[in-house]
N, C-alpha and C. Protein backbone atom coordinates (compact mmCIF):
# COMPACT_ATOMS: atom_id res chain seq x y z
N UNK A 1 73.16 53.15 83.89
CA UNK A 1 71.92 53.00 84.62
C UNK A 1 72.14 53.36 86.07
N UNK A 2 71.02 53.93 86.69
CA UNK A 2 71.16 54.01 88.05
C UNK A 2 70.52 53.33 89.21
N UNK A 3 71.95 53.33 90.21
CA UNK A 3 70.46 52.42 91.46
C UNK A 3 69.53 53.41 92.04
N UNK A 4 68.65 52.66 92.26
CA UNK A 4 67.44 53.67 93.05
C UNK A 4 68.03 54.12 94.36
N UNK A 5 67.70 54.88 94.90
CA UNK A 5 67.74 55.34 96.16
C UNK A 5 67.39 54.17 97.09
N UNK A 6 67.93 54.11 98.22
CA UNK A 6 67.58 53.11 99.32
C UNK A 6 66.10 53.86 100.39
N UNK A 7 66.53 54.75 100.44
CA UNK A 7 65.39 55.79 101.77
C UNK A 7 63.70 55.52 101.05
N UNK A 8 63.26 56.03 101.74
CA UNK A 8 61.65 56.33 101.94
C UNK A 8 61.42 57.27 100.61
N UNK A 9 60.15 58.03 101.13
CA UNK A 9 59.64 59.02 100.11
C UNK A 9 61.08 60.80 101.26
N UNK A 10 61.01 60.96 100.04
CA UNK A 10 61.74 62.28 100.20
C UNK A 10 61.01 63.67 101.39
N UNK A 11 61.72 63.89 101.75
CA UNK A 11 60.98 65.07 103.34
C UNK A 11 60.79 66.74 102.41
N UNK A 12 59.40 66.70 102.22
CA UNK A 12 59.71 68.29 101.95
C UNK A 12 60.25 69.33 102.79
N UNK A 13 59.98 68.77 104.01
CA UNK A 13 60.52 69.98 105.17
C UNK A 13 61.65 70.23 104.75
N UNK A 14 62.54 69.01 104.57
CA UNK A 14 64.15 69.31 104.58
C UNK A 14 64.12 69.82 102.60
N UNK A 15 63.38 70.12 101.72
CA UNK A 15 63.75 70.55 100.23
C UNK A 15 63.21 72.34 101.27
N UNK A 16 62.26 72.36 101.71
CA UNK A 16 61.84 73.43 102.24
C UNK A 16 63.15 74.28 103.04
N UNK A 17 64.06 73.79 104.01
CA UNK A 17 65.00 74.21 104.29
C UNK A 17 66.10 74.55 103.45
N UNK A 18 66.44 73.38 102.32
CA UNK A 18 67.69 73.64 101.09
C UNK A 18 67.32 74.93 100.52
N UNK A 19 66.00 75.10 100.48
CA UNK A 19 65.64 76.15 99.70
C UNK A 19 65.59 77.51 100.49
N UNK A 20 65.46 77.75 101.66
CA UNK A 20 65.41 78.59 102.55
C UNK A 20 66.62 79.14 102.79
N UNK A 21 67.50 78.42 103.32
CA UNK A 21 68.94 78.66 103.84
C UNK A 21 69.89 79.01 102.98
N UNK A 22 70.14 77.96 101.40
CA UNK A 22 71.04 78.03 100.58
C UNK A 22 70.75 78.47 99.56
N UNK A 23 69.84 78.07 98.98
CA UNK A 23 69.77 77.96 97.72
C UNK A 23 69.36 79.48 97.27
N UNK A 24 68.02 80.01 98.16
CA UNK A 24 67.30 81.96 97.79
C UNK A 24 68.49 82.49 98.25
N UNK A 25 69.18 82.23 98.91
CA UNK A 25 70.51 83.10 99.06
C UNK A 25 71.40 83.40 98.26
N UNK A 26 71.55 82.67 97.27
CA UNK A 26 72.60 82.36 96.22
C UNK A 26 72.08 83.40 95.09
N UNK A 27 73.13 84.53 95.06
CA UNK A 27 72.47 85.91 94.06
C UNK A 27 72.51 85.08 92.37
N UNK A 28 73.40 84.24 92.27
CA UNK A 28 73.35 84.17 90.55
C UNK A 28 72.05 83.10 90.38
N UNK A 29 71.40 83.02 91.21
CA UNK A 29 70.10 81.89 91.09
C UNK A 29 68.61 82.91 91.10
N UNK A 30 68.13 82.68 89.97
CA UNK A 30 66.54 83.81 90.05
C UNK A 30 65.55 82.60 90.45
N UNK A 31 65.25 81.35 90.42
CA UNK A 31 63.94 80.93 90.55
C UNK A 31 64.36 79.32 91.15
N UNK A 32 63.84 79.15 92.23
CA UNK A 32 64.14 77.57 93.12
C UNK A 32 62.58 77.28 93.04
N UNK A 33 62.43 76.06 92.60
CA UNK A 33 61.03 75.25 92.82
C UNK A 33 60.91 74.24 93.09
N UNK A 34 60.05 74.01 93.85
CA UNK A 34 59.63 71.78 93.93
C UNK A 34 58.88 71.53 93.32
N UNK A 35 59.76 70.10 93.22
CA UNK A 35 58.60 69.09 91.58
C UNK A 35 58.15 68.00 92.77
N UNK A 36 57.62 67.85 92.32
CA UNK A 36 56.37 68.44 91.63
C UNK A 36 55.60 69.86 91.83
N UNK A 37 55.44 69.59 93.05
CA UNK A 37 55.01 71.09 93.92
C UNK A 37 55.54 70.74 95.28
N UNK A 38 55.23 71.89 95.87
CA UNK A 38 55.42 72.00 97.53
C UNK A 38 55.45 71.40 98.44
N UNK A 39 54.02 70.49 98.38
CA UNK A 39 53.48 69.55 98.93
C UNK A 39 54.21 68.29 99.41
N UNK A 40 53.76 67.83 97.18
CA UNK A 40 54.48 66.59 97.16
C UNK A 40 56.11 66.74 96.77
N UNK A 41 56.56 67.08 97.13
CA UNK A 41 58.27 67.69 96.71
C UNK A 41 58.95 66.13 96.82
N UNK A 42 59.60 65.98 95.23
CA UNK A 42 60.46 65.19 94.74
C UNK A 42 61.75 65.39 94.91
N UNK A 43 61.79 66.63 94.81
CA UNK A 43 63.26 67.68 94.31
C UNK A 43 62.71 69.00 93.84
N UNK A 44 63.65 69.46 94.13
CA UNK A 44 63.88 71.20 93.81
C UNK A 44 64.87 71.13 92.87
N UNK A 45 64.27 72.12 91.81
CA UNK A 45 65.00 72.80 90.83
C UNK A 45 65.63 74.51 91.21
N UNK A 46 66.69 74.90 90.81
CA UNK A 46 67.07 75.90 91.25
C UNK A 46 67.88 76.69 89.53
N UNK A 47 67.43 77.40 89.29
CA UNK A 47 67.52 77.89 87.56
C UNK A 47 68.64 79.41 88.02
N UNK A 48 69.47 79.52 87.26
CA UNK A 48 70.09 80.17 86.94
C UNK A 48 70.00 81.26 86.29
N UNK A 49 70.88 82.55 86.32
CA UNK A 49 70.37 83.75 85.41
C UNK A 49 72.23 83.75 84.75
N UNK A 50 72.03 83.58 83.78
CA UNK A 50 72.81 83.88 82.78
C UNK A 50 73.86 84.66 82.75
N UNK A 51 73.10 85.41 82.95
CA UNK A 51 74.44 86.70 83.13
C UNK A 51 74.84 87.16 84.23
N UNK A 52 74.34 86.37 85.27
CA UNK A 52 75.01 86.45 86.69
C UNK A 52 76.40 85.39 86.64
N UNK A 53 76.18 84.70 85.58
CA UNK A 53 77.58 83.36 85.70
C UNK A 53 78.67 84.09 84.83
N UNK A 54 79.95 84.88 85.47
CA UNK A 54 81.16 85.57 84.82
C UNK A 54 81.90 84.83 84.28
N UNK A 55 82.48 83.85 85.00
CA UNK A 55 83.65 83.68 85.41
C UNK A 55 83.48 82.19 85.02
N UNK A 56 83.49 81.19 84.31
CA UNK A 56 83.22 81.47 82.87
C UNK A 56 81.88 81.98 82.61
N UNK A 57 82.16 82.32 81.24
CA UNK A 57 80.82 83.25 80.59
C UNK A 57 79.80 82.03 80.43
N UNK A 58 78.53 81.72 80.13
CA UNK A 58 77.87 80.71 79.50
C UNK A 58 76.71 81.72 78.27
N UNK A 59 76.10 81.14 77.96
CA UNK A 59 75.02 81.47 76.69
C UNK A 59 73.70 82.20 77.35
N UNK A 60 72.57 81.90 76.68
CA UNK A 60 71.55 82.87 76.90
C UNK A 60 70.56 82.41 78.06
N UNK A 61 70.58 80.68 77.58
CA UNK A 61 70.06 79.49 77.92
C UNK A 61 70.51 79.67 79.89
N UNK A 62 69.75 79.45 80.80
CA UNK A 62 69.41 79.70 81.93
C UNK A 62 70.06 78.10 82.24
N UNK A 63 71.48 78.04 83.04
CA UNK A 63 71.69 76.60 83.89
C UNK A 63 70.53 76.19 85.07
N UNK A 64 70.55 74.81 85.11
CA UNK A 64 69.79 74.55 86.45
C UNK A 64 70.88 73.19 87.39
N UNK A 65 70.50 74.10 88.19
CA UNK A 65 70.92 72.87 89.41
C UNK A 65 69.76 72.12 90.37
N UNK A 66 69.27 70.78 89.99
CA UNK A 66 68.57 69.90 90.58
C UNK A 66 69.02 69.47 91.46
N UNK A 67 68.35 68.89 92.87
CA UNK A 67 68.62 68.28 94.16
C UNK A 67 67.45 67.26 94.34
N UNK A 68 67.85 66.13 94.72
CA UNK A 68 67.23 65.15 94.68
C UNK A 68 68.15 64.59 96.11
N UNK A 69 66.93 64.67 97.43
CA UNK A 69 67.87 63.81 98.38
C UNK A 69 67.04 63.41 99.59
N UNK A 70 67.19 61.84 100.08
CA UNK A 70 66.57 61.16 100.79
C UNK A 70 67.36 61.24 101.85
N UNK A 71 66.68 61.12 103.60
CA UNK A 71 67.41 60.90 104.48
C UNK A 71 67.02 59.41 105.10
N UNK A 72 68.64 58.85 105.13
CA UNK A 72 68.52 57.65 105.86
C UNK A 72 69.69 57.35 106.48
N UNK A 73 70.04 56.28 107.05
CA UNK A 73 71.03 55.77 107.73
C UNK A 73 71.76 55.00 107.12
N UNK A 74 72.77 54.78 106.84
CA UNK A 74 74.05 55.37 107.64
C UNK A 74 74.35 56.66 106.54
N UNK A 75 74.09 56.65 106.11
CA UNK A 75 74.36 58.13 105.03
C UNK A 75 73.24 58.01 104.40
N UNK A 76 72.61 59.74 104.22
CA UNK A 76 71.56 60.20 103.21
C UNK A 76 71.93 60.21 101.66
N UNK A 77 71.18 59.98 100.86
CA UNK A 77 71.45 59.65 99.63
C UNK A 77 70.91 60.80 98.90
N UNK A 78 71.81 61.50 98.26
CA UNK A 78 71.26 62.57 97.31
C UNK A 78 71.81 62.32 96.01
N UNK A 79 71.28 63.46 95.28
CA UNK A 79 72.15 63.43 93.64
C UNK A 79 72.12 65.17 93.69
N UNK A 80 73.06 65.78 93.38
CA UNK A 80 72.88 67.43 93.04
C UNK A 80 73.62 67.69 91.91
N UNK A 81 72.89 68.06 90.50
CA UNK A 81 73.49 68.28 89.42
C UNK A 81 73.23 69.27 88.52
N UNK A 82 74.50 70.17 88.18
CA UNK A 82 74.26 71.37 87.39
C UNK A 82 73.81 70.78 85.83
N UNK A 83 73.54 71.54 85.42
CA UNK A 83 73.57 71.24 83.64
C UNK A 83 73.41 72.71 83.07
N UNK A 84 74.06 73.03 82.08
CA UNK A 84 74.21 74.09 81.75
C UNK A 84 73.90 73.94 79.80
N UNK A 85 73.02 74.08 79.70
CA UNK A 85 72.62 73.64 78.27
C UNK A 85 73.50 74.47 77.32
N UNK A 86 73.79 75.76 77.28
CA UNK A 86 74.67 76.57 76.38
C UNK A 86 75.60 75.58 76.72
N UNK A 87 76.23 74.77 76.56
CA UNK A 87 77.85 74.35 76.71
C UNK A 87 78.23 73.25 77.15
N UNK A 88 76.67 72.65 77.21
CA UNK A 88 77.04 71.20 77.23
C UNK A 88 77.66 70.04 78.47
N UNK A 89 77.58 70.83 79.06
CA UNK A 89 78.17 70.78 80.71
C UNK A 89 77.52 70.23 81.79
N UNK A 90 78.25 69.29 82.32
CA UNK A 90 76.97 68.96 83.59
C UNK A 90 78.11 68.31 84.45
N UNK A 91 77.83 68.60 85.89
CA UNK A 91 78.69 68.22 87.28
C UNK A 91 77.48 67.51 87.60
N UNK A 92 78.34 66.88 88.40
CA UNK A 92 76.93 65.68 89.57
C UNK A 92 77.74 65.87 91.07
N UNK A 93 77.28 65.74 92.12
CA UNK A 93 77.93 65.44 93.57
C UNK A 93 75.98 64.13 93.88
N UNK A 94 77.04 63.20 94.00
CA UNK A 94 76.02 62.03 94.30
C UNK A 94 76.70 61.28 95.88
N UNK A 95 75.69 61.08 96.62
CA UNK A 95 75.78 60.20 97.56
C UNK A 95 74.97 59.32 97.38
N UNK A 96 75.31 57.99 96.74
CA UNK A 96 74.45 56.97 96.12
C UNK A 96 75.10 55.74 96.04
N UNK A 97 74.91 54.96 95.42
CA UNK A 97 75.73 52.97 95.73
C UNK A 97 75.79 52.93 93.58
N UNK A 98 75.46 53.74 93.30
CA UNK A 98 76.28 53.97 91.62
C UNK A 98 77.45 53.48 91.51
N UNK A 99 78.32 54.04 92.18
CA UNK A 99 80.19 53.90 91.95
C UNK A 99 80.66 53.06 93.27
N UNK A 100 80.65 51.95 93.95
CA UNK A 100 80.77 51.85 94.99
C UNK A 100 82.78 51.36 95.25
N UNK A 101 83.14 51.70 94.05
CA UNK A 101 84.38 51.91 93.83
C UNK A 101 84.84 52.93 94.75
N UNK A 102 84.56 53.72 94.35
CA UNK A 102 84.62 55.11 94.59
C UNK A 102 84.25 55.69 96.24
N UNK A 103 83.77 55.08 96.82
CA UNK A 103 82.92 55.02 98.14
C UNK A 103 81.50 55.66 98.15
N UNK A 104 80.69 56.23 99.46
CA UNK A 104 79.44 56.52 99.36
C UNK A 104 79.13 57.77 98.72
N UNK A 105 80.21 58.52 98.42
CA UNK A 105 79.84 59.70 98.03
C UNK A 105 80.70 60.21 96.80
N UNK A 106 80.69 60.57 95.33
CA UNK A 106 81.58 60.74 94.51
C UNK A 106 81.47 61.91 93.72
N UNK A 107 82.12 62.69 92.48
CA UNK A 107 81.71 64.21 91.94
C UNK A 107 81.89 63.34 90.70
N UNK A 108 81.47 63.83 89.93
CA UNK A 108 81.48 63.70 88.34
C UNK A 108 81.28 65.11 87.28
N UNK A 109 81.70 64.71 86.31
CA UNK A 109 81.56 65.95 85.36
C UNK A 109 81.73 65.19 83.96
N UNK A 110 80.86 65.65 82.89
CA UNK A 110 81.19 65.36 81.64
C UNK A 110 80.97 66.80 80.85
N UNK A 111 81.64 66.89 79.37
CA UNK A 111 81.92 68.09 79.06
C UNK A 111 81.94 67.53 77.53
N UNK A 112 81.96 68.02 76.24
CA UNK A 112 82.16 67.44 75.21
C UNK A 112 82.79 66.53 74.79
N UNK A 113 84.29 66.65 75.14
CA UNK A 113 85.59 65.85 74.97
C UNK A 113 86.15 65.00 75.68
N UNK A 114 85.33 65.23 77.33
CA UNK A 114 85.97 64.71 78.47
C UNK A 114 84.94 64.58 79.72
N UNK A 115 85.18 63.11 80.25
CA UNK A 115 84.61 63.10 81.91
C UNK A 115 85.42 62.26 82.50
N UNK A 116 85.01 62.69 83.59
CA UNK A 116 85.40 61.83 85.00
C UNK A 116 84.78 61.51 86.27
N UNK A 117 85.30 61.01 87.33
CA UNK A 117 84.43 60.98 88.25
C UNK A 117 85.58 60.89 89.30
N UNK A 118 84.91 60.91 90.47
CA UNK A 118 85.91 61.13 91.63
C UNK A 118 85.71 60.30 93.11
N UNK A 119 86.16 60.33 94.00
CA UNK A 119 85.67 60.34 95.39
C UNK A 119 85.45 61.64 96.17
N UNK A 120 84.75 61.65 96.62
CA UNK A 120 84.66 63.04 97.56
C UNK A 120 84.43 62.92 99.26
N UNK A 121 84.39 63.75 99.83
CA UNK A 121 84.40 63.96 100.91
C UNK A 121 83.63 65.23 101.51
N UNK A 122 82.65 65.12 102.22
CA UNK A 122 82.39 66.35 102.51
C UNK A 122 83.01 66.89 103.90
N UNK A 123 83.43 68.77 103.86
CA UNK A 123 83.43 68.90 105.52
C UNK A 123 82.48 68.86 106.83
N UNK A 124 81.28 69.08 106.29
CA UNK A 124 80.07 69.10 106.77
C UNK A 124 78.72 67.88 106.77
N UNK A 125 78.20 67.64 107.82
CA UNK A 125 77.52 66.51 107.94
C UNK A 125 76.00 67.01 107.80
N UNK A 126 75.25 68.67 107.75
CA UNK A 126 74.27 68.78 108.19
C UNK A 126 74.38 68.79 106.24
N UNK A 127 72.45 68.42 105.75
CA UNK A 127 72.06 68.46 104.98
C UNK A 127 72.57 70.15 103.99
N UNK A 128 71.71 71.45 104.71
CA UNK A 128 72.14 72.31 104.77
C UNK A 128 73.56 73.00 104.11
N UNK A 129 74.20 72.80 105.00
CA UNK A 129 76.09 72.80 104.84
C UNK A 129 76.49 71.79 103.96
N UNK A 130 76.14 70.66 103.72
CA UNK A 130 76.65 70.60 102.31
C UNK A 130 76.76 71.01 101.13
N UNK A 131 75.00 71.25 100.96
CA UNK A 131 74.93 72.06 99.69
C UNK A 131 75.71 73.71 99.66
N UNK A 132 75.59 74.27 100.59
CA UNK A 132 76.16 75.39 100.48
C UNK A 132 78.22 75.32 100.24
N UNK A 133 78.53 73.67 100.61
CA UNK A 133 79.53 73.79 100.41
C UNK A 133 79.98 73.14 98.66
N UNK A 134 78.60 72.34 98.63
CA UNK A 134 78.69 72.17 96.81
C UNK A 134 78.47 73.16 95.79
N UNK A 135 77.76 74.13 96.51
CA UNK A 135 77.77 75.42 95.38
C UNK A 135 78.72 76.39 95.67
N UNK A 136 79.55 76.18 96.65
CA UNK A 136 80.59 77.31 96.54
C UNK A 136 81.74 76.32 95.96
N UNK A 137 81.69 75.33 95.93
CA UNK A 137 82.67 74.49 95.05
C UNK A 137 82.16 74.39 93.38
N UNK A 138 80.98 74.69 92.84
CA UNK A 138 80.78 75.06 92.17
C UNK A 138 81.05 76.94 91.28
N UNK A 139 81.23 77.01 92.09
CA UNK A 139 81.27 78.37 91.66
C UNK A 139 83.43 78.42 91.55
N UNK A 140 83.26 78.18 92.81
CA UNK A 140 85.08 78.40 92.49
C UNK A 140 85.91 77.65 92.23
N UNK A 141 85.72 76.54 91.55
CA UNK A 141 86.36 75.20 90.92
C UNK A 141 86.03 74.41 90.20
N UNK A 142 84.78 73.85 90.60
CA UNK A 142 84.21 73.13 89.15
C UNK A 142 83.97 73.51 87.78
N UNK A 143 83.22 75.10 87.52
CA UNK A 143 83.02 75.62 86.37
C UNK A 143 84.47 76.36 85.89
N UNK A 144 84.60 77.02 86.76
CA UNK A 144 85.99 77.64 86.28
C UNK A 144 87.33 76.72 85.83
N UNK A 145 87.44 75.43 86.13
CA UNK A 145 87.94 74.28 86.00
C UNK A 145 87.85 73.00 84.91
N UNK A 146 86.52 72.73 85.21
CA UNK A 146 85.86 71.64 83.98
C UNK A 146 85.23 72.29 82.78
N UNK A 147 84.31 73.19 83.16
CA UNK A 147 82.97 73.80 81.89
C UNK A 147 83.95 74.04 80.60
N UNK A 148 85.05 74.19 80.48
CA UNK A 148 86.05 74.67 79.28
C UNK A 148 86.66 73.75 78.74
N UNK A 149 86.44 72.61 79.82
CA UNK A 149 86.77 71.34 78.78
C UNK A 149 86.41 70.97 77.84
N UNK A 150 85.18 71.54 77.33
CA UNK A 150 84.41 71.41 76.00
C UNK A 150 85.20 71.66 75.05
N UNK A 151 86.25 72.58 75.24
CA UNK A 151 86.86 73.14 74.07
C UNK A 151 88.14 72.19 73.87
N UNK A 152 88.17 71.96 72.55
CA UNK A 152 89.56 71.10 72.15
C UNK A 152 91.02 72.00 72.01
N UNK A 153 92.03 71.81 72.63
CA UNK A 153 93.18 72.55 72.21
C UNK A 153 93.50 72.29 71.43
């Protein structure tokens, strides 16, 4: 189960920026949207094209990476999580009071056979620069790393 978020209602300005800066930039991504809509923006969805993901290969089925994130004090609380339906796969990077083991901010991954979870750290403090530093950690370590854990040796 999860705890709720501590913050307010969510800032579209700032889903308006994730989406501006990082996310339309990102070539293996065809379609970023807010849920609900624009307006009232919950979170942005950001969908994947298939055959832009090499390195590992995935299926036909289009991954999405959701962002869900409130700003407050002393740390903003987000959740950003791939899921990749061909393969069963899903990463999380959460800044949330879930794991408080773990401290304010942790990575997770589950895969058929196997999960875990972690502590993390980010280098970057702006909203912005994180995500751009969670999807390039996505791209060059998490999938190429975890997504194959599905498979049993």
């Amino acid at each position: 189960m999860s705890v709720p978020h501590l913050g307010g209602d969510p800032n579209a300005n700032l889903y308006a920026q994730l989406k501006r800066d990082v996310l339309d930039r990102v070539p293996q991504i065809t379609t970023v949207e807010f849920l609900p809509d624009d307006i009232k923006a919950k979170q942005l969805r950001a969908v994947f094209d298939p055959t832009r993901l090499e390195e590992p290969p995935t299926g036909p089925e289009s991954p999405e990476l959701t962002v869900k994130w409130y700003q407050q004090d002393p740390h903003d609380w987000f959740r950003i999580n791939y899921t990749d339906p061909n393969t069963g796969f899903h990463a999380g990077w959460h800044q949330d009071e879930d794991h408080p083991e773990l401290g304010h901010a942790h990575f997770q991954y589950s895969a058929a056979i196997t999960e875990d979870r972690w502590r993390i750290t980010f280098e970057h403090e702006t909203p912005s620069l994180i995500l751009w530093e969670i999807v390039e950690t996505l791209f060059e370590e998490v999938r190429p790393t975890y997504q194959d854990a599905n498979e049993e040796l």
